[in-house]
Structure formats: C-alpha cells, structure tokens
N, C-alpha and C. Protein backbone atom coordinates (compact mmCIF):
# COMPACT_ATOMS: atom_id res chain seq x y z
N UNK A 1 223.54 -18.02 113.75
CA UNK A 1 222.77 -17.55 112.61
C UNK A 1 223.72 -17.09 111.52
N UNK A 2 223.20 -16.88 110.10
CA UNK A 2 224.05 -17.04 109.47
C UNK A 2 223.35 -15.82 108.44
N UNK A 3 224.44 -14.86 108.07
CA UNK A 3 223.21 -13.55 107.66
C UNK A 3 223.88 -13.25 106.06
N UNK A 4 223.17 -13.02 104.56
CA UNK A 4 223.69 -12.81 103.27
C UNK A 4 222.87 -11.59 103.05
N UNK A 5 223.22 -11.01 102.49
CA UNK A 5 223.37 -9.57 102.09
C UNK A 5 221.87 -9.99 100.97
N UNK A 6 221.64 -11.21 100.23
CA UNK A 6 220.46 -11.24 99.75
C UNK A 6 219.42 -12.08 100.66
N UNK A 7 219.69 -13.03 101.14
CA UNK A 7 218.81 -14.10 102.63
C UNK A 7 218.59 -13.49 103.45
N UNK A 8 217.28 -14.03 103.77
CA UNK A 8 217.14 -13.56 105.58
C UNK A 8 217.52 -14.71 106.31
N UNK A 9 217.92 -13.95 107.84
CA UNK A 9 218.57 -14.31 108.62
C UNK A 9 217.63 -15.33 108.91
N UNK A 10 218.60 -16.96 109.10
CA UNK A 10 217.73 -18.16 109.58
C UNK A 10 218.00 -18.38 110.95
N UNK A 11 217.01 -19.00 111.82
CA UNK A 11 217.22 -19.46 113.36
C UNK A 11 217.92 -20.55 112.96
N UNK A 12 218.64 -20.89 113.74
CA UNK A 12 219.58 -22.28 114.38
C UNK A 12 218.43 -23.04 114.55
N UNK A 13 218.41 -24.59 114.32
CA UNK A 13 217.73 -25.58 114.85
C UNK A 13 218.08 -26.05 115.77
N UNK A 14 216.91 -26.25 117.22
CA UNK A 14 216.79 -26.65 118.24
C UNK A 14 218.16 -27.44 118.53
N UNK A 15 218.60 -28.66 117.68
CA UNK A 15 219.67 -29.48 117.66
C UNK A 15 220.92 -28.95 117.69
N UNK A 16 220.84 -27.68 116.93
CA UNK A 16 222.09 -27.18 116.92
C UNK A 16 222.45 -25.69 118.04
N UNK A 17 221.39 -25.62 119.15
CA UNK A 17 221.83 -24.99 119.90
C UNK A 17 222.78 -25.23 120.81
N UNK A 18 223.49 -24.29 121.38
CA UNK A 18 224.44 -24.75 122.59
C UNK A 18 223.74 -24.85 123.68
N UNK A 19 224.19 -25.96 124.65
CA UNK A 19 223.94 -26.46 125.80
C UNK A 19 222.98 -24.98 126.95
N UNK A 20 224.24 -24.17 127.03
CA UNK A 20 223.88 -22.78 127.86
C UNK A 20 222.70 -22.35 126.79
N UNK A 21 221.76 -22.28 125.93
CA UNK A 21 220.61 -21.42 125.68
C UNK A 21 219.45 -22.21 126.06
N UNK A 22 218.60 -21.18 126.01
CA UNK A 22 217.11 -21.25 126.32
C UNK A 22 215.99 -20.95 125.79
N UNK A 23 215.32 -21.99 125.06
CA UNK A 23 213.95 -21.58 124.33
C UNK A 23 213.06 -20.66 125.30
N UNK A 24 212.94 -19.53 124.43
CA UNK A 24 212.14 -18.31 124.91
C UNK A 24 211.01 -18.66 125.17
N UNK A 25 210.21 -18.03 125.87
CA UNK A 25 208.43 -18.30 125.87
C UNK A 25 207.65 -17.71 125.25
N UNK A 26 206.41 -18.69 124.43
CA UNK A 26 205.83 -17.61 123.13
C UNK A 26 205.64 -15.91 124.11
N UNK A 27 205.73 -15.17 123.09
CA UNK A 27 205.79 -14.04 123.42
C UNK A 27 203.99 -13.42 123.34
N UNK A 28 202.76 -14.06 123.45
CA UNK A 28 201.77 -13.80 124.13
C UNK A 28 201.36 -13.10 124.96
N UNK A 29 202.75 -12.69 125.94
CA UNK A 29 201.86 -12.90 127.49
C UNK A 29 201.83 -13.58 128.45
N UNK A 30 201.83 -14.61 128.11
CA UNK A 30 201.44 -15.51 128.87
C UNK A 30 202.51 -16.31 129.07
N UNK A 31 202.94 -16.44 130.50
CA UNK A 31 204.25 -17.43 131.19
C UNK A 31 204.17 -19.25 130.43
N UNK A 32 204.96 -20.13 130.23
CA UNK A 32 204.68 -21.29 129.55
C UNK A 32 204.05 -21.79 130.57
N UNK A 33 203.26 -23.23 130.34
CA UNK A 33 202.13 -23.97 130.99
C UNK A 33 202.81 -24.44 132.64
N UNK A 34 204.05 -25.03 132.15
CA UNK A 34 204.90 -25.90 133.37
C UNK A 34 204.88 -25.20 134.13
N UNK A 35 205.52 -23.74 134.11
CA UNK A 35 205.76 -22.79 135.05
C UNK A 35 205.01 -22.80 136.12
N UNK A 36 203.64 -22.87 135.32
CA UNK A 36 202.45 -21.99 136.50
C UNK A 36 201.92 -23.14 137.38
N UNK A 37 201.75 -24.62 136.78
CA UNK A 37 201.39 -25.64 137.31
C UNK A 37 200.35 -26.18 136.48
N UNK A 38 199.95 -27.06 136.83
CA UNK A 38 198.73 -27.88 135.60
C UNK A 38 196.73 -26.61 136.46
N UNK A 39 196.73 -26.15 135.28
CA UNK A 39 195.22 -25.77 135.21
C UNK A 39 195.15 -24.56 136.26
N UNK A 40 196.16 -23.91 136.48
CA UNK A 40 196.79 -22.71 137.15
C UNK A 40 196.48 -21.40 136.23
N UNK A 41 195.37 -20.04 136.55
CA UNK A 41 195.22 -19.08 136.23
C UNK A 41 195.90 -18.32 136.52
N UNK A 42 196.84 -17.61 135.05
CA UNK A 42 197.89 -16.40 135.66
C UNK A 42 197.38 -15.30 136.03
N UNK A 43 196.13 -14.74 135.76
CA UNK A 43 195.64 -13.85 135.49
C UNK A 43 194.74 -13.70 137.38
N UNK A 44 194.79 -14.96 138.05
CA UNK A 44 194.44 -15.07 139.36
C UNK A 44 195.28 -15.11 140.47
N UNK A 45 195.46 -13.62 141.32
CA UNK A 45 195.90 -14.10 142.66
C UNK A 45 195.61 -14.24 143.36
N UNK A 46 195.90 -15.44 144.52
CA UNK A 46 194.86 -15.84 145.87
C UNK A 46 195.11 -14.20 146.72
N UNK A 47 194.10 -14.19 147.24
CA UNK A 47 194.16 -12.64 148.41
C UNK A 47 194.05 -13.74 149.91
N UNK A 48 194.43 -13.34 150.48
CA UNK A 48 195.09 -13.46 151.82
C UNK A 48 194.08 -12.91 152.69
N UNK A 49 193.53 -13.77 153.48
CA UNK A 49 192.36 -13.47 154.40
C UNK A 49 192.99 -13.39 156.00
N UNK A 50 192.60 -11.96 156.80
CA UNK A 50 192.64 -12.30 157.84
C UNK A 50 192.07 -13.23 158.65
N UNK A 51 192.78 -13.95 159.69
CA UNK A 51 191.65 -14.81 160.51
C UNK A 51 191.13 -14.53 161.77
N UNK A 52 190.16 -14.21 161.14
CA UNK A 52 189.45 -13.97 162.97
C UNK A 52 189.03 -14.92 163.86
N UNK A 53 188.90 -15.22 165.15
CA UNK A 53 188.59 -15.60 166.41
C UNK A 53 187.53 -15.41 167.00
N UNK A 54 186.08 -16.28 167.24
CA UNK A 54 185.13 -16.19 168.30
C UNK A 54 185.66 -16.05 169.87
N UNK A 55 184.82 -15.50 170.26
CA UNK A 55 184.75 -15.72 171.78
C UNK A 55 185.68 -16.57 172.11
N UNK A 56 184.52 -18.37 171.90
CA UNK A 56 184.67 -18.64 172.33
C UNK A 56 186.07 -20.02 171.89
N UNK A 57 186.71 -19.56 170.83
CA UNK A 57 187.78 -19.91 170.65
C UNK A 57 188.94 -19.30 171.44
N UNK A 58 188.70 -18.10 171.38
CA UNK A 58 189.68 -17.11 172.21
C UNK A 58 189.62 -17.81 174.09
N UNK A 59 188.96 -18.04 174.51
CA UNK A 59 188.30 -18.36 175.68
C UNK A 59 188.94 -20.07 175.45
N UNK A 60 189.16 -20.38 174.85
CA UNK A 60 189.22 -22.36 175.04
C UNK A 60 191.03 -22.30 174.77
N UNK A 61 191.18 -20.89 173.99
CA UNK A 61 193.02 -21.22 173.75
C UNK A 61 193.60 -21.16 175.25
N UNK A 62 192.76 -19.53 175.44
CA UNK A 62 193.55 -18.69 177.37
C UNK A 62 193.05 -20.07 178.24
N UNK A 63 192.14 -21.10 178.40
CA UNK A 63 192.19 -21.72 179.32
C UNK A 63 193.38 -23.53 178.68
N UNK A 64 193.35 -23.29 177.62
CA UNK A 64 194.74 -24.41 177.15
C UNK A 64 196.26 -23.64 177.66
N UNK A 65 196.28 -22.56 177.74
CA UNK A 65 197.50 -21.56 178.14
C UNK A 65 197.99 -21.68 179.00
N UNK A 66 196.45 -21.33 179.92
CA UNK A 66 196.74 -21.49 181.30
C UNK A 66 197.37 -22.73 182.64
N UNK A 67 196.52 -24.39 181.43
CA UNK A 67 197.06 -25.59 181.89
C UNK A 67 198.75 -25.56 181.48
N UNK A 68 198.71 -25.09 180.23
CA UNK A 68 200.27 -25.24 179.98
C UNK A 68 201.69 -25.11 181.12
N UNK A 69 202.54 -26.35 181.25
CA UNK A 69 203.82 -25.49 181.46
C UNK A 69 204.65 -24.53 180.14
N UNK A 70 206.12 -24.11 180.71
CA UNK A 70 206.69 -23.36 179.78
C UNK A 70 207.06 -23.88 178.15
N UNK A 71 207.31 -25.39 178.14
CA UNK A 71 207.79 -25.92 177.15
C UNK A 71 206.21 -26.09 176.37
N UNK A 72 205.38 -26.84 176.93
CA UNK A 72 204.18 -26.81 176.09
C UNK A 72 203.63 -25.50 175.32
N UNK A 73 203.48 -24.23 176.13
CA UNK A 73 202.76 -23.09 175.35
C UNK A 73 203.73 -22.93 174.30
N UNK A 74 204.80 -23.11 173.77
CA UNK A 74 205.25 -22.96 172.29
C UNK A 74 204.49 -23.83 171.58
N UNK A 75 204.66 -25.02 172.00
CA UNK A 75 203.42 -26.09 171.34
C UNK A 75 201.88 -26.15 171.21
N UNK A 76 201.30 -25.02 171.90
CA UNK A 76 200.35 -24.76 171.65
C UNK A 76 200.01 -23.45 170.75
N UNK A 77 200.85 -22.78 170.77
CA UNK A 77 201.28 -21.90 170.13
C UNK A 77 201.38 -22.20 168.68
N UNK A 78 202.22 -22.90 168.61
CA UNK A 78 202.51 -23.16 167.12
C UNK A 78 200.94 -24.53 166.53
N UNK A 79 200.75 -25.09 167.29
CA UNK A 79 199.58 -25.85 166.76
C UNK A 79 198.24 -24.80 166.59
N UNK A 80 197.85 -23.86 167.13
CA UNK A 80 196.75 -22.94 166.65
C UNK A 80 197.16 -22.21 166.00
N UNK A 81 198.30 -21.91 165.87
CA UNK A 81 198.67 -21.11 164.64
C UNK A 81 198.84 -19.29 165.12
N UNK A 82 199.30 -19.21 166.34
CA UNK A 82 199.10 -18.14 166.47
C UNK A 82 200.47 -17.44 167.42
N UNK A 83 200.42 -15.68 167.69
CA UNK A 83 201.49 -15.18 168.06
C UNK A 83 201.57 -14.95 169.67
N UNK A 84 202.44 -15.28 170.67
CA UNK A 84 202.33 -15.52 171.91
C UNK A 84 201.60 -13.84 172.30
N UNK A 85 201.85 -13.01 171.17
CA UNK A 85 201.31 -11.65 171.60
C UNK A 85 199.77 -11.48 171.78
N UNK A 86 199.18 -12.45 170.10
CA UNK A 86 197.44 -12.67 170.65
C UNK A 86 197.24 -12.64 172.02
N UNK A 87 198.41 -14.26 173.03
CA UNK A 87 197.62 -14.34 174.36
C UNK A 87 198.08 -13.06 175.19
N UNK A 88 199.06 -12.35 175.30
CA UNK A 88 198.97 -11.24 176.42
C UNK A 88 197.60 -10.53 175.87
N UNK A 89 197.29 -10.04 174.94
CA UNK A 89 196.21 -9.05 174.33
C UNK A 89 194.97 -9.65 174.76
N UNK A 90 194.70 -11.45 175.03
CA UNK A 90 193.53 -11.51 175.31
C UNK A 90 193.06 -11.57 176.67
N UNK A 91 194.26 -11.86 177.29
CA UNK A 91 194.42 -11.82 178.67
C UNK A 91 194.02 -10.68 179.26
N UNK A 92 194.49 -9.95 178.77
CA UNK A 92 194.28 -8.55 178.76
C UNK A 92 193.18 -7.97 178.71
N UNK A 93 192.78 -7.99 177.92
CA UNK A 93 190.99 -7.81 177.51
C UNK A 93 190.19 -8.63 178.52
N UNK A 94 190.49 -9.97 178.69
CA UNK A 94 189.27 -11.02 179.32
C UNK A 94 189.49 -9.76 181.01
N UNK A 95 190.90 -9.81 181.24
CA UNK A 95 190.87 -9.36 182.83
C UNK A 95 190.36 -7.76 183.02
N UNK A 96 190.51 -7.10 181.82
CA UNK A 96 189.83 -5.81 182.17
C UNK A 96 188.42 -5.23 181.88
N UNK A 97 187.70 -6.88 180.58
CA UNK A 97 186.06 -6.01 180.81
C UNK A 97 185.47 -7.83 180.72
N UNK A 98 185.97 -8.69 180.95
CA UNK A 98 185.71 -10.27 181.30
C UNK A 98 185.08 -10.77 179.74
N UNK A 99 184.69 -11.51 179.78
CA UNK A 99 183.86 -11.77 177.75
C UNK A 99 183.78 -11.30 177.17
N UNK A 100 183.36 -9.65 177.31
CA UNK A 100 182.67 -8.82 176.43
C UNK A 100 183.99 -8.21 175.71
N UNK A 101 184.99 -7.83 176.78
CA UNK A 101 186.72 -7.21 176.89
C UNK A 101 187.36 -8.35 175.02
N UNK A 102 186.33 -9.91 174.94
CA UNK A 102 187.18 -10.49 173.63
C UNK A 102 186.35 -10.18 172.34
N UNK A 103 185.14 -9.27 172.54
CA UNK A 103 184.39 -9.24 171.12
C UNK A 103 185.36 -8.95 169.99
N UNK A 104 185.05 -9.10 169.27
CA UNK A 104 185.88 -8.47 168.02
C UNK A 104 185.49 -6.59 167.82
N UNK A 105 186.49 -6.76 167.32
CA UNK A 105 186.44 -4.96 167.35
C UNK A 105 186.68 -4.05 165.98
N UNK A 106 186.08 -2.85 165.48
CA UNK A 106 187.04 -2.50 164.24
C UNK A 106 188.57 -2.13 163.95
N UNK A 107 189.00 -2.65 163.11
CA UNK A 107 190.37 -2.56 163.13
C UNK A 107 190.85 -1.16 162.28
N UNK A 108 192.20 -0.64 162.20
CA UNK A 108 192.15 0.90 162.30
C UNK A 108 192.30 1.48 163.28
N UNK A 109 192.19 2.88 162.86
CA UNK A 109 192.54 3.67 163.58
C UNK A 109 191.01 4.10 164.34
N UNK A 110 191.62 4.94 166.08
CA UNK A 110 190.29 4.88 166.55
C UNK A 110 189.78 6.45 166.70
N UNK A 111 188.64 6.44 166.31
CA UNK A 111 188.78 8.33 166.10
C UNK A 111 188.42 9.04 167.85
N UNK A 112 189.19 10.23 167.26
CA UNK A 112 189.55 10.94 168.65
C UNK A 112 188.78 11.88 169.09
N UNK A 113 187.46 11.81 168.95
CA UNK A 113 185.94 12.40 169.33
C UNK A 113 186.13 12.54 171.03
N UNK A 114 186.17 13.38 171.26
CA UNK A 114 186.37 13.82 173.06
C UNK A 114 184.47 13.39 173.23
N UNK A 115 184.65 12.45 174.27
CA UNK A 115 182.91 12.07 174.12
C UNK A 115 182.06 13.70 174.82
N UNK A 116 182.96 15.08 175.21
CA UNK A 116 182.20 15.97 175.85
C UNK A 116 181.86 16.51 174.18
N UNK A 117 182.91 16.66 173.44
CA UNK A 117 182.37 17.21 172.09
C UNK A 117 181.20 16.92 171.74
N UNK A 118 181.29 15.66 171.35
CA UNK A 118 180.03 14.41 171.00
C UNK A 118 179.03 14.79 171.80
N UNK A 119 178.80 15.15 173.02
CA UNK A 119 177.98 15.46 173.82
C UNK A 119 177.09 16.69 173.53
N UNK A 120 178.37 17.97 173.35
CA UNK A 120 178.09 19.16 172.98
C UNK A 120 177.11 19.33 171.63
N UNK A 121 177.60 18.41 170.86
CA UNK A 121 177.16 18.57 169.34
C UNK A 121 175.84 17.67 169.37
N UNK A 122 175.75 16.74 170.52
CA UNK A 122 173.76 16.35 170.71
C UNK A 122 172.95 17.16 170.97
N UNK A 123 173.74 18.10 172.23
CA UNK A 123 172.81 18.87 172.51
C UNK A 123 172.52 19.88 171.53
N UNK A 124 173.67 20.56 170.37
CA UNK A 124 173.41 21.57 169.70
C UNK A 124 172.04 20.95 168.87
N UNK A 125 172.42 19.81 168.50
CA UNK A 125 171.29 19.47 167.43
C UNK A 125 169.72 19.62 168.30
N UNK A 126 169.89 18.75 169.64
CA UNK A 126 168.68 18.77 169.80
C UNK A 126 167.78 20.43 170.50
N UNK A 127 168.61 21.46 170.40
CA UNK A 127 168.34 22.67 170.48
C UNK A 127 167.41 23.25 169.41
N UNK A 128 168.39 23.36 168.54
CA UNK A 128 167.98 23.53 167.09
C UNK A 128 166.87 22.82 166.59
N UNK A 129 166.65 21.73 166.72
CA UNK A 129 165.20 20.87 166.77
C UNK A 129 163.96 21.86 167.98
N UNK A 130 164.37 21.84 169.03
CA UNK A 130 163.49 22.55 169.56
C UNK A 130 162.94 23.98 169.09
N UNK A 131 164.22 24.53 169.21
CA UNK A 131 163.73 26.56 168.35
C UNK A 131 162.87 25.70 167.03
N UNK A 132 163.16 25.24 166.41
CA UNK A 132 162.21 25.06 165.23
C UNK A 132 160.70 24.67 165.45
N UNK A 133 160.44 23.93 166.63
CA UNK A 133 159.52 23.73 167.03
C UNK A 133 158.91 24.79 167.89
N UNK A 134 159.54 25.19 168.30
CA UNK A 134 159.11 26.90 169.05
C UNK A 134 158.64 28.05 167.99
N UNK A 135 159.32 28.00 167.05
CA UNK A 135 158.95 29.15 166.01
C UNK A 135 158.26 28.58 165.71
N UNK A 136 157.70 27.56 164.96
CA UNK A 136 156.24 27.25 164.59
C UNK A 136 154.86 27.31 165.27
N UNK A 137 155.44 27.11 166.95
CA UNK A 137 154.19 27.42 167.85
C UNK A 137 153.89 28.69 168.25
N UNK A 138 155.01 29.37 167.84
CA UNK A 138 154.57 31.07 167.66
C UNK A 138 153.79 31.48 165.95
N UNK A 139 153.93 31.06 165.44
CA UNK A 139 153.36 30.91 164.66
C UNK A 139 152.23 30.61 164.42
N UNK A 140 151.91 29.55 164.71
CA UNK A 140 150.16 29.25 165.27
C UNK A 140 149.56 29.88 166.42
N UNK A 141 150.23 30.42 167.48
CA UNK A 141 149.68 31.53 168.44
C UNK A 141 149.43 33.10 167.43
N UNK A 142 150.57 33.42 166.36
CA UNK A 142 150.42 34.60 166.05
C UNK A 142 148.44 34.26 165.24
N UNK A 143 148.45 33.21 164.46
CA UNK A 143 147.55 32.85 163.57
C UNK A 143 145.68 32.71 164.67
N UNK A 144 146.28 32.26 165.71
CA UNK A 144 144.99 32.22 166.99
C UNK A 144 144.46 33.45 166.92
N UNK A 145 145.80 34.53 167.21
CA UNK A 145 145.45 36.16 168.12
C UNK A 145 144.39 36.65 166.40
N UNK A 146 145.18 36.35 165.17
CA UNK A 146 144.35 37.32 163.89
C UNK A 146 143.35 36.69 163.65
N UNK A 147 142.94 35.25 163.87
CA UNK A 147 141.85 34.56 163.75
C UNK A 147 140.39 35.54 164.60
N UNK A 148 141.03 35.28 166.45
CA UNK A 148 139.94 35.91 167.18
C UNK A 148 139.92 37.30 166.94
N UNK A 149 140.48 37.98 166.29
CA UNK A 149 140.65 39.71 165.92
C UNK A 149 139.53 39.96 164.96
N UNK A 150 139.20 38.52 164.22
CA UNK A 150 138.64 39.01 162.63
C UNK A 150 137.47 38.57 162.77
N UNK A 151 136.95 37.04 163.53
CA UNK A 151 136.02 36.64 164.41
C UNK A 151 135.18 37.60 165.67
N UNK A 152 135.81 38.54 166.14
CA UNK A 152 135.66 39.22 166.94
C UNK A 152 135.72 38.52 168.50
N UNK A 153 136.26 37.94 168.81
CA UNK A 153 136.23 36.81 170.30
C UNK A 153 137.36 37.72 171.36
N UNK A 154 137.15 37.93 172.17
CA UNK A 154 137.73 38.26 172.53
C UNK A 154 138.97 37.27 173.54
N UNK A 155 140.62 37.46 173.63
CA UNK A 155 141.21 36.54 173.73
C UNK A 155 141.05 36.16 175.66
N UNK A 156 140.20 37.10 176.14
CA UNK A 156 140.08 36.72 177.73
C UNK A 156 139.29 35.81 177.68
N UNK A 157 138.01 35.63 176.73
CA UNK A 157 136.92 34.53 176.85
C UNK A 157 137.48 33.00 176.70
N UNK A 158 138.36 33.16 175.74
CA UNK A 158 139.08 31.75 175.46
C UNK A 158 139.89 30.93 176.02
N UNK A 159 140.58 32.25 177.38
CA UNK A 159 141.13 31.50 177.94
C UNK A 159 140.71 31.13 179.30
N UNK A 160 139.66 31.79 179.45
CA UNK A 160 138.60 31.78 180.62
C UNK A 160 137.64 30.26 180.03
N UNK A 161 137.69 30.16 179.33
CA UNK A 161 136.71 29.62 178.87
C UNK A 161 137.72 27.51 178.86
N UNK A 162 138.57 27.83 178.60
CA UNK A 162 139.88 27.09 179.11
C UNK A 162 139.95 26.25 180.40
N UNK A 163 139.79 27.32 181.17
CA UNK A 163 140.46 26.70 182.35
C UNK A 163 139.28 26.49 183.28
C-alpha cells in the first residue's frame, strides 16, 4: 500500500499480491461458502443422539456373543457398533433378573431414599389422612349429642333403638 499525506491509502490489486497472502472473508459473520460445504447452515449444529437398545436387540447380540470364538467377538463388536463393556453389563443384567434385568433404565444418578424412610413417610401421610378423618367424625358426633339435647331425645333411645 502506498500512503500520501493528501490520498487515501489504496489496497494492492489481487494481481499484485504476494504468493504468502490471503483474501480475508467478508467480514459479515459469516465463514465463506466453500468452507462450510454446498447448502451447509452455519448457524446449525447436528446434536448427537444417544443410542438405545430393545430387549430384544440386546438379547440377539448376547446370543451372537455367545456363538462367537475369540477372534470373531471383535468382529462382532465392531460391526454393531458397540463397547465389549455393553456385553459384560448385559450379561450381567440378563443373569441376575433374566429379560426384565435388560429393560432400559433412567440414566443418572440413583437417589438414595432408604426404602424404610419411604416407608416411614407413607405411613406418616396416611396417619395424618386418618386424624383428619377422625376429627371430623367427632365433629358430627359432637353435632348428634346438641342436635338430641335441643330435640329433647334422649341419647339411650337412639342407641337402643340401633341395635
């Protein structure tokens, strides 16, 4: 570039750059077209899906496993796409609760509810449900006794009369 104390400074033409430079990218934002690929959104990233396993996929790999010798289960391995750790884990599962041992499960952490707590805290509730239902039936007994008081009945007839 070439700079005068009255001119503004001119860019070099394309032709007359040196070998080592690099046309910049419009300054937009936006990466040039080639970069990204033909009809490629920058503004989009793919998200990455876990893959989960049925039953009875889980169930058709452990019995391909099981035919396997040693050299094949890498090859089966690598053709489903999966980590030799899946099969100890399902093995695992099938031998300690059989089908049910491969359901899918929530992933996370597993909360540490002592099931006697859990227990404790049914019964508190269903206590508390009861007294509430108890104080109300004292309640309608207190409402019986001022009813027959004001009626004049006496409360032996009623219950004589009862049974």
């Amino acid at each position: 570039m070439t700079t005068n104390k009255t001119e503004k400074p001119t860019k070099t033409a394309p032709s007359e750059r040196s070998e080592g430079e690099q046309r910049e990218p419009e300054r937009s934002g936006e990466a040039p077209r080639d970069q990204l690929g033909a009809g490629a959104d920058p503004e989009v990233v793919p998200k990455a899906k876990r893959r989960a396993f049925t039953i009875d996929e889980k169930l058709r790999i452990l019995r391909e496993a099981a035919k396997c010798s040693e050299g094949q289960l890498g090859a089966l391995l690598r053709r489903e796409g999966i980590y030799s750790s899946y099969l100890t884990q399902w093995r695992r599962e099938f031998e300690d609760s059989g089908r049910v041992g491969l359901l899918a499960r929530k992933r996370g952490r597993k909360s540490k509810v002592d099931p006697m707590a859990q227990r404790v805290a049914e019964l508190e509730m269903e206590k508390r449900l009861l007294e509430a239902q108890l104080d109300r039936a004292k309640t309608v007994i207190e409402i019986q006794k001022k009813l027959s008081l004001l009626l004049g009945i006496p409360l032996t007839q009623l219950n004589e009369g009862n049974s």
